[in-house]
PDB file of N, CA and C in Angstrom:
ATOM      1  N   UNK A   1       0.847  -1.176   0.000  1.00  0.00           N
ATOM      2  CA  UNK A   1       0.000   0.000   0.000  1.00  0.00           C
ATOM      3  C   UNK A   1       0.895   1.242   0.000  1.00  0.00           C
ATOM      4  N   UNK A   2       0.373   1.991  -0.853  1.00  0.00           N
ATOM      5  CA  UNK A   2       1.738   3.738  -0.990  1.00  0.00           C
ATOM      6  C   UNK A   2       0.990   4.530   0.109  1.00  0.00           C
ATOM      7  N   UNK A   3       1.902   5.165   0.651  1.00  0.00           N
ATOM      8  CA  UNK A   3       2.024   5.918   1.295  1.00  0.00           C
ATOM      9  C   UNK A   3       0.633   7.195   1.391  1.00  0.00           C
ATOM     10  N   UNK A   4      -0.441   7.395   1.956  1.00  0.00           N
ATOM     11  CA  UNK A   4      -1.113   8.348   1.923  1.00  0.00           C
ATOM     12  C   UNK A   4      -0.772   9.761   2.598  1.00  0.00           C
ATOM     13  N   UNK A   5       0.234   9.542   3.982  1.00  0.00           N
ATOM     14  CA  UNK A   5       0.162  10.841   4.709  1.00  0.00           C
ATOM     15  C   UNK A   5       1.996  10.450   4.597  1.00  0.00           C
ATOM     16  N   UNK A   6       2.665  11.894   5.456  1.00  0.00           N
ATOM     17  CA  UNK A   6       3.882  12.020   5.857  1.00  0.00           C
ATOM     18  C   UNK A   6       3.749  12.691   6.864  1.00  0.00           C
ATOM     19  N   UNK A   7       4.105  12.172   8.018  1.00  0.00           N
ATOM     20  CA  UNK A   7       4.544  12.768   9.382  1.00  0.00           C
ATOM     21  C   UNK A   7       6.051  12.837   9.139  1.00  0.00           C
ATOM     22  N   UNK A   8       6.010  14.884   9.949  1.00  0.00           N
ATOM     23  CA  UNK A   8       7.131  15.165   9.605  1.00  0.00           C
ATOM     24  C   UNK A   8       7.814  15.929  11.031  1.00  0.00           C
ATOM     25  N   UNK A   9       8.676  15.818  11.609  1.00  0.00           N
ATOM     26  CA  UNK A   9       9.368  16.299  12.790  1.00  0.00           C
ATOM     27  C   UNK A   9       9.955  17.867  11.731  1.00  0.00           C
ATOM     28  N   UNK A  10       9.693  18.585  12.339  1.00  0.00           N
ATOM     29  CA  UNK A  10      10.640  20.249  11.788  1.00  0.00           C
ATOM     30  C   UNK A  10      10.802  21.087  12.747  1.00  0.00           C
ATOM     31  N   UNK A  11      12.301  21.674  12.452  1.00  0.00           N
ATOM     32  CA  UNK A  11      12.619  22.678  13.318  1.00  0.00           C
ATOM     33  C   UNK A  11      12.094  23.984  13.395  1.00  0.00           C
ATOM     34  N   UNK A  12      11.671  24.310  14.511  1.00  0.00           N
ATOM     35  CA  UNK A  12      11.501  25.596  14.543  1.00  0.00           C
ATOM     36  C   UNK A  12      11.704  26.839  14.564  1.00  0.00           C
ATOM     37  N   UNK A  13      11.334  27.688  13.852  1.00  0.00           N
ATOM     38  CA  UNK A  13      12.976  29.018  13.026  1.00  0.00           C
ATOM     39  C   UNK A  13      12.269  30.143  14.549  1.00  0.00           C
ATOM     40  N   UNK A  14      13.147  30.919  14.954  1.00  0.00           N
ATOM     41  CA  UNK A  14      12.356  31.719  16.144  1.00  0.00           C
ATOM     42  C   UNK A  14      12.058  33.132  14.729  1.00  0.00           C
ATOM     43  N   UNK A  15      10.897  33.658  15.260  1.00  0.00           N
ATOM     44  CA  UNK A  15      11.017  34.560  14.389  1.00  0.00           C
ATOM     45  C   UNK A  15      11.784  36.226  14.369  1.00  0.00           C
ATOM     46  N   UNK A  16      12.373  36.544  13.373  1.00  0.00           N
ATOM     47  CA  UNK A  16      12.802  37.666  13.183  1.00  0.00           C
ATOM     48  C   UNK A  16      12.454  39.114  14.028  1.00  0.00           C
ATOM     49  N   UNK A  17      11.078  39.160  13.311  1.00  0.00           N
ATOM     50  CA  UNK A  17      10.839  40.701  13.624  1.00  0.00           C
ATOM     51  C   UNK A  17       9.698  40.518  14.526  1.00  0.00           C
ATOM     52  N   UNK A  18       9.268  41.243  15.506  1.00  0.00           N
ATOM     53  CA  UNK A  18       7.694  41.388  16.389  1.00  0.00           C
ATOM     54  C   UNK A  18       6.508  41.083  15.510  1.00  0.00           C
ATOM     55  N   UNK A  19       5.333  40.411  15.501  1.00  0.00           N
ATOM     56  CA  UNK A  19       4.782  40.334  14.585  1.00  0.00           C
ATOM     57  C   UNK A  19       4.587  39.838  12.893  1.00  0.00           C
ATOM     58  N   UNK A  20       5.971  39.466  13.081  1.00  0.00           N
ATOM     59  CA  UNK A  20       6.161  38.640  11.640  1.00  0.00           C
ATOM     60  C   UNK A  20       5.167  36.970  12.177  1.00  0.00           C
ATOM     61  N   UNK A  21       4.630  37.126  10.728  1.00  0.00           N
ATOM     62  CA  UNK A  21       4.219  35.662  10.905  1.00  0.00           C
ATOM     63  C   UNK A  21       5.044  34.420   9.552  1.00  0.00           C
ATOM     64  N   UNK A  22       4.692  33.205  10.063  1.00  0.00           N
ATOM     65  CA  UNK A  22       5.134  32.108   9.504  1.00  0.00           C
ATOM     66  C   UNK A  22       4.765  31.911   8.227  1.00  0.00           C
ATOM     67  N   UNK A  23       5.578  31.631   7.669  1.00  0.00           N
ATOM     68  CA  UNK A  23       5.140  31.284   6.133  1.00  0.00           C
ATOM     69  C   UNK A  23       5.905  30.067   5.474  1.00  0.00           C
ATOM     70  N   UNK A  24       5.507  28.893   5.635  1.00  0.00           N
ATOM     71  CA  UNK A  24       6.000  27.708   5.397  1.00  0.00           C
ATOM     72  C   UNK A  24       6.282  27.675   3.282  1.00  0.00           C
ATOM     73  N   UNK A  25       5.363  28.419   2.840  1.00  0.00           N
ATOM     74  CA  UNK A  25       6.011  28.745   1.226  1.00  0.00           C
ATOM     75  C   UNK A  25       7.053  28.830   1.046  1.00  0.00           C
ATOM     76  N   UNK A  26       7.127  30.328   1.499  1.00  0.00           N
ATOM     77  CA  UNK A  26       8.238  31.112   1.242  1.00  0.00           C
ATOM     78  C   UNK A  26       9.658  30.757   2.447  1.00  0.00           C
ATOM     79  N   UNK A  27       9.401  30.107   3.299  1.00  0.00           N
ATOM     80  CA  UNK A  27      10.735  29.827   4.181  1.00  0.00           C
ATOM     81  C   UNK A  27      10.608  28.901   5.221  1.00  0.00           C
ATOM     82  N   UNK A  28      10.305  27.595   4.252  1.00  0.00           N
ATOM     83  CA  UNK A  28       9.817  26.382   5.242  1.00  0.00           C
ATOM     84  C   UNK A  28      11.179  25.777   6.381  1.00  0.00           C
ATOM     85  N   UNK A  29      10.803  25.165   7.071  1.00  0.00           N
ATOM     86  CA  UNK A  29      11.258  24.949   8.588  1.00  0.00           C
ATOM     87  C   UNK A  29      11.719  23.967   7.680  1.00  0.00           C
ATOM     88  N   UNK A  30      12.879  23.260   8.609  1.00  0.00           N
ATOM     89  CA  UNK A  30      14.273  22.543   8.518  1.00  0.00           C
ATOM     90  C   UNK A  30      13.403  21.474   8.736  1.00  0.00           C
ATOM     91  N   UNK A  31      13.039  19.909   7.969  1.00  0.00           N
ATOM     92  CA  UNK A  31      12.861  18.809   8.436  1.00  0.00           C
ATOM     93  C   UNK A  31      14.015  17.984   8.928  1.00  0.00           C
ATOM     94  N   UNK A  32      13.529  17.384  10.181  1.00  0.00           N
ATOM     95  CA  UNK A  32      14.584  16.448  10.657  1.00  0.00           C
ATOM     96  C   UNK A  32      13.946  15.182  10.584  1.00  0.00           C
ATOM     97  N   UNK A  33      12.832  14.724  10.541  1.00  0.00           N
ATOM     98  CA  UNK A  33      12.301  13.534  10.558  1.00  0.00           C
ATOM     99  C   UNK A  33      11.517  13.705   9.552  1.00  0.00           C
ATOM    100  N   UNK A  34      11.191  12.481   8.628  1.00  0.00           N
ATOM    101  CA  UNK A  34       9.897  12.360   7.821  1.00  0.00           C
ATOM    102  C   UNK A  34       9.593  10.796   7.333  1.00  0.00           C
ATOM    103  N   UNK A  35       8.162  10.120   8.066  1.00  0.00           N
ATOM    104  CA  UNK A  35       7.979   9.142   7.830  1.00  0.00           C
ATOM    105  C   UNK A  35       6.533   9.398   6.884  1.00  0.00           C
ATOM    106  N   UNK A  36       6.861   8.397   5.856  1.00  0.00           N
ATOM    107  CA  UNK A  36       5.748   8.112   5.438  1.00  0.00           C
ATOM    108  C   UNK A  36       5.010   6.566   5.742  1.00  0.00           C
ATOM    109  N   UNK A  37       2.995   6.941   6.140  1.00  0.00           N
ATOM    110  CA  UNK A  37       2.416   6.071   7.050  1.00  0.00           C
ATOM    111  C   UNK A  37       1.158   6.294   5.804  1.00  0.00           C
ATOM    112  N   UNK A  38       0.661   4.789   5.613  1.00  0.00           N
ATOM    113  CA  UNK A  38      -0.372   4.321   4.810  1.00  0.00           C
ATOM    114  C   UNK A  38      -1.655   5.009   5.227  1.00  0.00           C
ATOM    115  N   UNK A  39      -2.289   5.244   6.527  1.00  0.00           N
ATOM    116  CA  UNK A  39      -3.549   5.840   6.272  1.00  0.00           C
ATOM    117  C   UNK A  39      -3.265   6.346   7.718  1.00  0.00           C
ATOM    118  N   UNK A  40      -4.923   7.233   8.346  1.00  0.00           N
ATOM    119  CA  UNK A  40      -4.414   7.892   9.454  1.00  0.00           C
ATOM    120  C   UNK A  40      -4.248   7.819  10.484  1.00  0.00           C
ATOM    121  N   UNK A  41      -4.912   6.246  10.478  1.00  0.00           N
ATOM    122  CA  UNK A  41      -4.654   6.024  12.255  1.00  0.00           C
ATOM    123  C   UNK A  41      -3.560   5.927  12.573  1.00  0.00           C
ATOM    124  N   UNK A  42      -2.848   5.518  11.762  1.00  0.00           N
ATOM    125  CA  UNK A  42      -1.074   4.886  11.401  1.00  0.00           C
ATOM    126  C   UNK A  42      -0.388   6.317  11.599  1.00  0.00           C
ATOM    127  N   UNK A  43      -0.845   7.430  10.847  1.00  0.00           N
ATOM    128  CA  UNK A  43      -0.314   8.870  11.399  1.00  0.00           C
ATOM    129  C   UNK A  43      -0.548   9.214  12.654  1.00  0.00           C
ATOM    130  N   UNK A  44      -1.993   9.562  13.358  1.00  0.00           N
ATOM    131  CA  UNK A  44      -1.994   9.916  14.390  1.00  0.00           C
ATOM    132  C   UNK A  44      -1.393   9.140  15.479  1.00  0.00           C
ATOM    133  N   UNK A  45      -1.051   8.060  15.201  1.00  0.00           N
ATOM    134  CA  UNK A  45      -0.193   7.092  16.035  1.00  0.00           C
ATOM    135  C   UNK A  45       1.179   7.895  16.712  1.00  0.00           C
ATOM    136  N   UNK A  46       1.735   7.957  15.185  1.00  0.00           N
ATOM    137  CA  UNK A  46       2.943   8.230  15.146  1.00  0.00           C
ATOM    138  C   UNK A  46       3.188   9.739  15.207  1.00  0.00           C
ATOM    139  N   UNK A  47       2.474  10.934  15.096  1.00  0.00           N
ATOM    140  CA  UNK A  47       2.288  12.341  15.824  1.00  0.00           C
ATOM    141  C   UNK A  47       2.058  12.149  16.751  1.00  0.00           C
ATOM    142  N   UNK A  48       1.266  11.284  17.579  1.00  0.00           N
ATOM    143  CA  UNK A  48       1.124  11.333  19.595  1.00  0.00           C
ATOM    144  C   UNK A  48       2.328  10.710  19.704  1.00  0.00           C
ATOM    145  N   UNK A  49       3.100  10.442  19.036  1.00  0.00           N
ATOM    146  CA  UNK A  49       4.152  10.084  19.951  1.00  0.00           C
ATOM    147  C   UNK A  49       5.572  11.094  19.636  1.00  0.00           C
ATOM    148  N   UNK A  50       5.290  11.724  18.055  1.00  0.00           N
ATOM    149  CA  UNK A  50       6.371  12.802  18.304  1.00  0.00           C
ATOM    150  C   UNK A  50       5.958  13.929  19.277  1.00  0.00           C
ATOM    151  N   UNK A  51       4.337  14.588  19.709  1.00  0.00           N
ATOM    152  CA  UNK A  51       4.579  15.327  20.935  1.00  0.00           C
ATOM    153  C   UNK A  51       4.592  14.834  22.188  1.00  0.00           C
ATOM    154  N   UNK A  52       5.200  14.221  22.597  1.00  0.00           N
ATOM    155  CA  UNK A  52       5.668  13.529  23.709  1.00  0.00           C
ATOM    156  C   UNK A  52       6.887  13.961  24.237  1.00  0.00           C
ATOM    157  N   UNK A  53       7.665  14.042  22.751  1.00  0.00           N
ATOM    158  CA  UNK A  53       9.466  14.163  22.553  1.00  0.00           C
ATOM    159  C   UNK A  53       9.660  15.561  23.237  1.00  0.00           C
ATOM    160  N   UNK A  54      10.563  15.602  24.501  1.00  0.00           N
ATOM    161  CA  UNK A  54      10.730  16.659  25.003  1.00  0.00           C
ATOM    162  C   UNK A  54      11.131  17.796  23.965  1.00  0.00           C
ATOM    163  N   UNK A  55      11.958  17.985  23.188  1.00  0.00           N
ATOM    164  CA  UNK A  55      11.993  19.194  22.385  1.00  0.00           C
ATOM    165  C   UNK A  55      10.516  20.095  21.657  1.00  0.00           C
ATOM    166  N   UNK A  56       9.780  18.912  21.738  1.00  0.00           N
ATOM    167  CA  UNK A  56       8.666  19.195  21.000  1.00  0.00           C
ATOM    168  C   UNK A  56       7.535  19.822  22.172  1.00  0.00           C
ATOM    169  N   UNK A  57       7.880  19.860  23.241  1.00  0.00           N
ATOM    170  CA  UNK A  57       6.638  20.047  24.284  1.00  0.00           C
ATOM    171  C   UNK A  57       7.559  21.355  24.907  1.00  0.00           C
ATOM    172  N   UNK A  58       8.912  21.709  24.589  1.00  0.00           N
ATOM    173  CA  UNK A  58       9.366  22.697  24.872  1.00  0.00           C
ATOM    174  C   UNK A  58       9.441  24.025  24.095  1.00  0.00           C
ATOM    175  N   UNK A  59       8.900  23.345  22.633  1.00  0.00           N
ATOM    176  CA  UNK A  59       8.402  24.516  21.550  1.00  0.00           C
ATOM    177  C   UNK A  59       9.697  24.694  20.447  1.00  0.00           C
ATOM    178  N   UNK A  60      11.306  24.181  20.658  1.00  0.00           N
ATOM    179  CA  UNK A  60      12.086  23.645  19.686  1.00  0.00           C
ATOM    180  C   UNK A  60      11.788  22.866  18.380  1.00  0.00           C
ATOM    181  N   UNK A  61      10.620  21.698  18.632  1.00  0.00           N
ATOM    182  CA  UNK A  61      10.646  21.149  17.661  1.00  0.00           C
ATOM    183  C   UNK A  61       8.573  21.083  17.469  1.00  0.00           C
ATOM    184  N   UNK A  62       8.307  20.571  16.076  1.00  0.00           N
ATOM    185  CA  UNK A  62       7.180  20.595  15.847  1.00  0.00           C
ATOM    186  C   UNK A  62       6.584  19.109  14.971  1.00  0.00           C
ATOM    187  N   UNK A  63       5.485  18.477  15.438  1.00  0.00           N
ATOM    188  CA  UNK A  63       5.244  17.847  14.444  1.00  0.00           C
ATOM    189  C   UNK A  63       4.336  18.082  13.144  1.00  0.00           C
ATOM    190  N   UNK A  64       4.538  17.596  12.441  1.00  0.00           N
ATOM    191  CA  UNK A  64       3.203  17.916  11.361  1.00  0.00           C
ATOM    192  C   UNK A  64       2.595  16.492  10.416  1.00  0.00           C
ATOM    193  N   UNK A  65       1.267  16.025  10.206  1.00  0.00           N
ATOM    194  CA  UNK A  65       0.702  15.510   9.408  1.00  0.00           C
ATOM    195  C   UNK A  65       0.036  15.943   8.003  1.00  0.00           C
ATOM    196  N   UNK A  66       0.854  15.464   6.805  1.00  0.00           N
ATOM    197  CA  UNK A  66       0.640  16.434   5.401  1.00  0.00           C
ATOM    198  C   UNK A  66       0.030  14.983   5.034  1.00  0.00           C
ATOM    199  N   UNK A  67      -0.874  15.294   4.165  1.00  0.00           N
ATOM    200  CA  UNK A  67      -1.971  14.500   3.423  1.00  0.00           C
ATOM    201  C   UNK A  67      -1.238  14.507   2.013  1.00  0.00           C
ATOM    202  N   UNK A  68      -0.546  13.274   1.378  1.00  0.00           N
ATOM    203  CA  UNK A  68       0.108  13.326   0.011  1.00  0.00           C
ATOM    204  C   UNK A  68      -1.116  13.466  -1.236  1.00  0.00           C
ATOM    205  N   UNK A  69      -2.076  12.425  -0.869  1.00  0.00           N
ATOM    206  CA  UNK A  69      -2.773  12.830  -2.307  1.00  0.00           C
ATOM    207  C   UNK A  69      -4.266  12.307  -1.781  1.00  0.00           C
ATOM    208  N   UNK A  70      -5.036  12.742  -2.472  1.00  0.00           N
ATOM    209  CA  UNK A  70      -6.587  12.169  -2.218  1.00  0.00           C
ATOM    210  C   UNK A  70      -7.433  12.937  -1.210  1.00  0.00           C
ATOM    211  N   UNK A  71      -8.337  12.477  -0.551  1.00  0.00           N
ATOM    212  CA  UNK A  71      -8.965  12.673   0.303  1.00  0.00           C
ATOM    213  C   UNK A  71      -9.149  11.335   1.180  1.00  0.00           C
ATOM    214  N   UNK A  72      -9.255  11.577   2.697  1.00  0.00           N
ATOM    215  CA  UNK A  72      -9.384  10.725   4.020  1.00  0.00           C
ATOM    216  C   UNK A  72     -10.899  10.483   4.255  1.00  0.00           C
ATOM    217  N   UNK A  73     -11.385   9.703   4.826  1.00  0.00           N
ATOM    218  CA  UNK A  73     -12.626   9.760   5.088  1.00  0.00           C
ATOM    219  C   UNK A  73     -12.642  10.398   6.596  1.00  0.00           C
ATOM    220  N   UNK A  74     -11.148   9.889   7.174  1.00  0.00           N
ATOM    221  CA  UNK A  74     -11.352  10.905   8.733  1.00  0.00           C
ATOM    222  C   UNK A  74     -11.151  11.771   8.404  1.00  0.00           C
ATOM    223  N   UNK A  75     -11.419  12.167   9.643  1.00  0.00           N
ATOM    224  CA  UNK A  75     -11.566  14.051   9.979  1.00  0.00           C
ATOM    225  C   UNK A  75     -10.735  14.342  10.989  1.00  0.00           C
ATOM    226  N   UNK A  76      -9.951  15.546  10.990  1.00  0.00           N
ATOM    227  CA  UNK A  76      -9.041  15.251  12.180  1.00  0.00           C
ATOM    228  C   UNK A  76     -10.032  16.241  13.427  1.00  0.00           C
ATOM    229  N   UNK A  77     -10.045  15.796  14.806  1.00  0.00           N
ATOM    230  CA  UNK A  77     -10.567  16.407  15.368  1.00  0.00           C
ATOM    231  C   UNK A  77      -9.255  16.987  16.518  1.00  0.00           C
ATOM    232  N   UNK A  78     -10.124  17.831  17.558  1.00  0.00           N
ATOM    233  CA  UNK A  78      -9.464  18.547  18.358  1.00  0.00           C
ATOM    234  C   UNK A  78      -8.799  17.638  19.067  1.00  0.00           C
ATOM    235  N   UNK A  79      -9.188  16.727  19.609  1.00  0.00           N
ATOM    236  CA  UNK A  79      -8.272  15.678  20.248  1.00  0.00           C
ATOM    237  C   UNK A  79      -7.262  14.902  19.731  1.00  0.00           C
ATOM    238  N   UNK A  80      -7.258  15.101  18.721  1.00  0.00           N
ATOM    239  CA  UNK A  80      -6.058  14.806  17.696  1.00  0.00           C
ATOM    240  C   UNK A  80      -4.420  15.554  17.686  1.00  0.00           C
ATOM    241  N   UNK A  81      -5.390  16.387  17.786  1.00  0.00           N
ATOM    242  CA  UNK A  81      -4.607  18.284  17.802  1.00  0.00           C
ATOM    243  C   UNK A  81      -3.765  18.265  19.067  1.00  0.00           C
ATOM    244  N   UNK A  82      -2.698  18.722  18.936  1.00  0.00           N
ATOM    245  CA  UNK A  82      -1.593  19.243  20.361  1.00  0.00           C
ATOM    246  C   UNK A  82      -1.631  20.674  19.785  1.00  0.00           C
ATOM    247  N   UNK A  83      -1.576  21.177  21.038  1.00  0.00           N
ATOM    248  CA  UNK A  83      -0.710  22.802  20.794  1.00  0.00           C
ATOM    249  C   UNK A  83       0.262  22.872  20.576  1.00  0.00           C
ATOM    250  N   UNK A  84       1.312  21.655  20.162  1.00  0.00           N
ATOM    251  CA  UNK A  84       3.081  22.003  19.639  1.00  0.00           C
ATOM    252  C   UNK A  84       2.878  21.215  18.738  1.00  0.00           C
ATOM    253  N   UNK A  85       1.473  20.852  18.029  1.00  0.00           N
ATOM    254  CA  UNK A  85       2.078  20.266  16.217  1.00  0.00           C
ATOM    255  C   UNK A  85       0.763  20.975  15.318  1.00  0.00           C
ATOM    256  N   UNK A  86       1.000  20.081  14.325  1.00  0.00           N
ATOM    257  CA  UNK A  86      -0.384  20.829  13.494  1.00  0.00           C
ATOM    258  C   UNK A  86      -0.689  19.563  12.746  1.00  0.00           C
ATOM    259  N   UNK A  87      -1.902  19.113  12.391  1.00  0.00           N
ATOM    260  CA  UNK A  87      -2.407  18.408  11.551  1.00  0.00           C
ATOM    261  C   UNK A  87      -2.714  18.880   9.786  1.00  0.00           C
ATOM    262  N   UNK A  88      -1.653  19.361   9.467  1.00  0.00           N
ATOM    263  CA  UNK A  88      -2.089  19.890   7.569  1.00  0.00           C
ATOM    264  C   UNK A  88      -2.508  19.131   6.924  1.00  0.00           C
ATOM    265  N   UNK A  89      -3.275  19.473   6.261  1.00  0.00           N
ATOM    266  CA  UNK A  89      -3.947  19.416   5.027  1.00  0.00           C
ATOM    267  C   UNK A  89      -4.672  17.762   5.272  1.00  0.00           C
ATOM    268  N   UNK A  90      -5.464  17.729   6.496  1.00  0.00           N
ATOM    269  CA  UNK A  90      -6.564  16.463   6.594  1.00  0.00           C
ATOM    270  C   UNK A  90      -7.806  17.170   6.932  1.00  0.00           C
ATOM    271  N   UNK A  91      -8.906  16.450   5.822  1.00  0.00           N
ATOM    272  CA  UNK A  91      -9.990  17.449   6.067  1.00  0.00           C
ATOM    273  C   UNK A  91     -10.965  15.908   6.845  1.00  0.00           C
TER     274      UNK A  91
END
């Protein structure tokens, strides 16, 4: 089975100026980890366990779940969600 999502560990850039915000386009964060996982339980698995990782609960490091192609039938909900990662692009 190929790969549907990529959980990705990235560093976090501190920002520049007061009020600048993030823009992963134009000046995406340093990946240090990136697994690719067949569907999402298999992701959210493996994101609850990168915020666990002390760097990541100290605001150094971040996880993220990117959706490669298609659509999921889950939905990611709030309990899914940490305040030190982000769930992208799962509707």
């Amino acid at each position: 089975m190929s790969p549907r999502f990529m959980v990705v560990l990235t560093e976090v850039r501190p920002l520049l100026h007061p009020g600048q915000r993030r823009d992963e386009r134009a000046t995406p964060e340093r990946v240090l980890e990136a697994l690719p996982v067949a569907d999402m339980t298999a992701a959210r698995t493996v994101f609850s366990s990168l915020c666990g990782l002390a760097p990541v609960q100290a605001g150094r490091q971040r996880p993220k779940v990117i959706a490669l192609s298609g659509r999921d039938t889950d939905v990611a909900d709030d309990a899914a969600m940490s305040s030190s990662g982000t769930m992208a692009g799962v509707r």
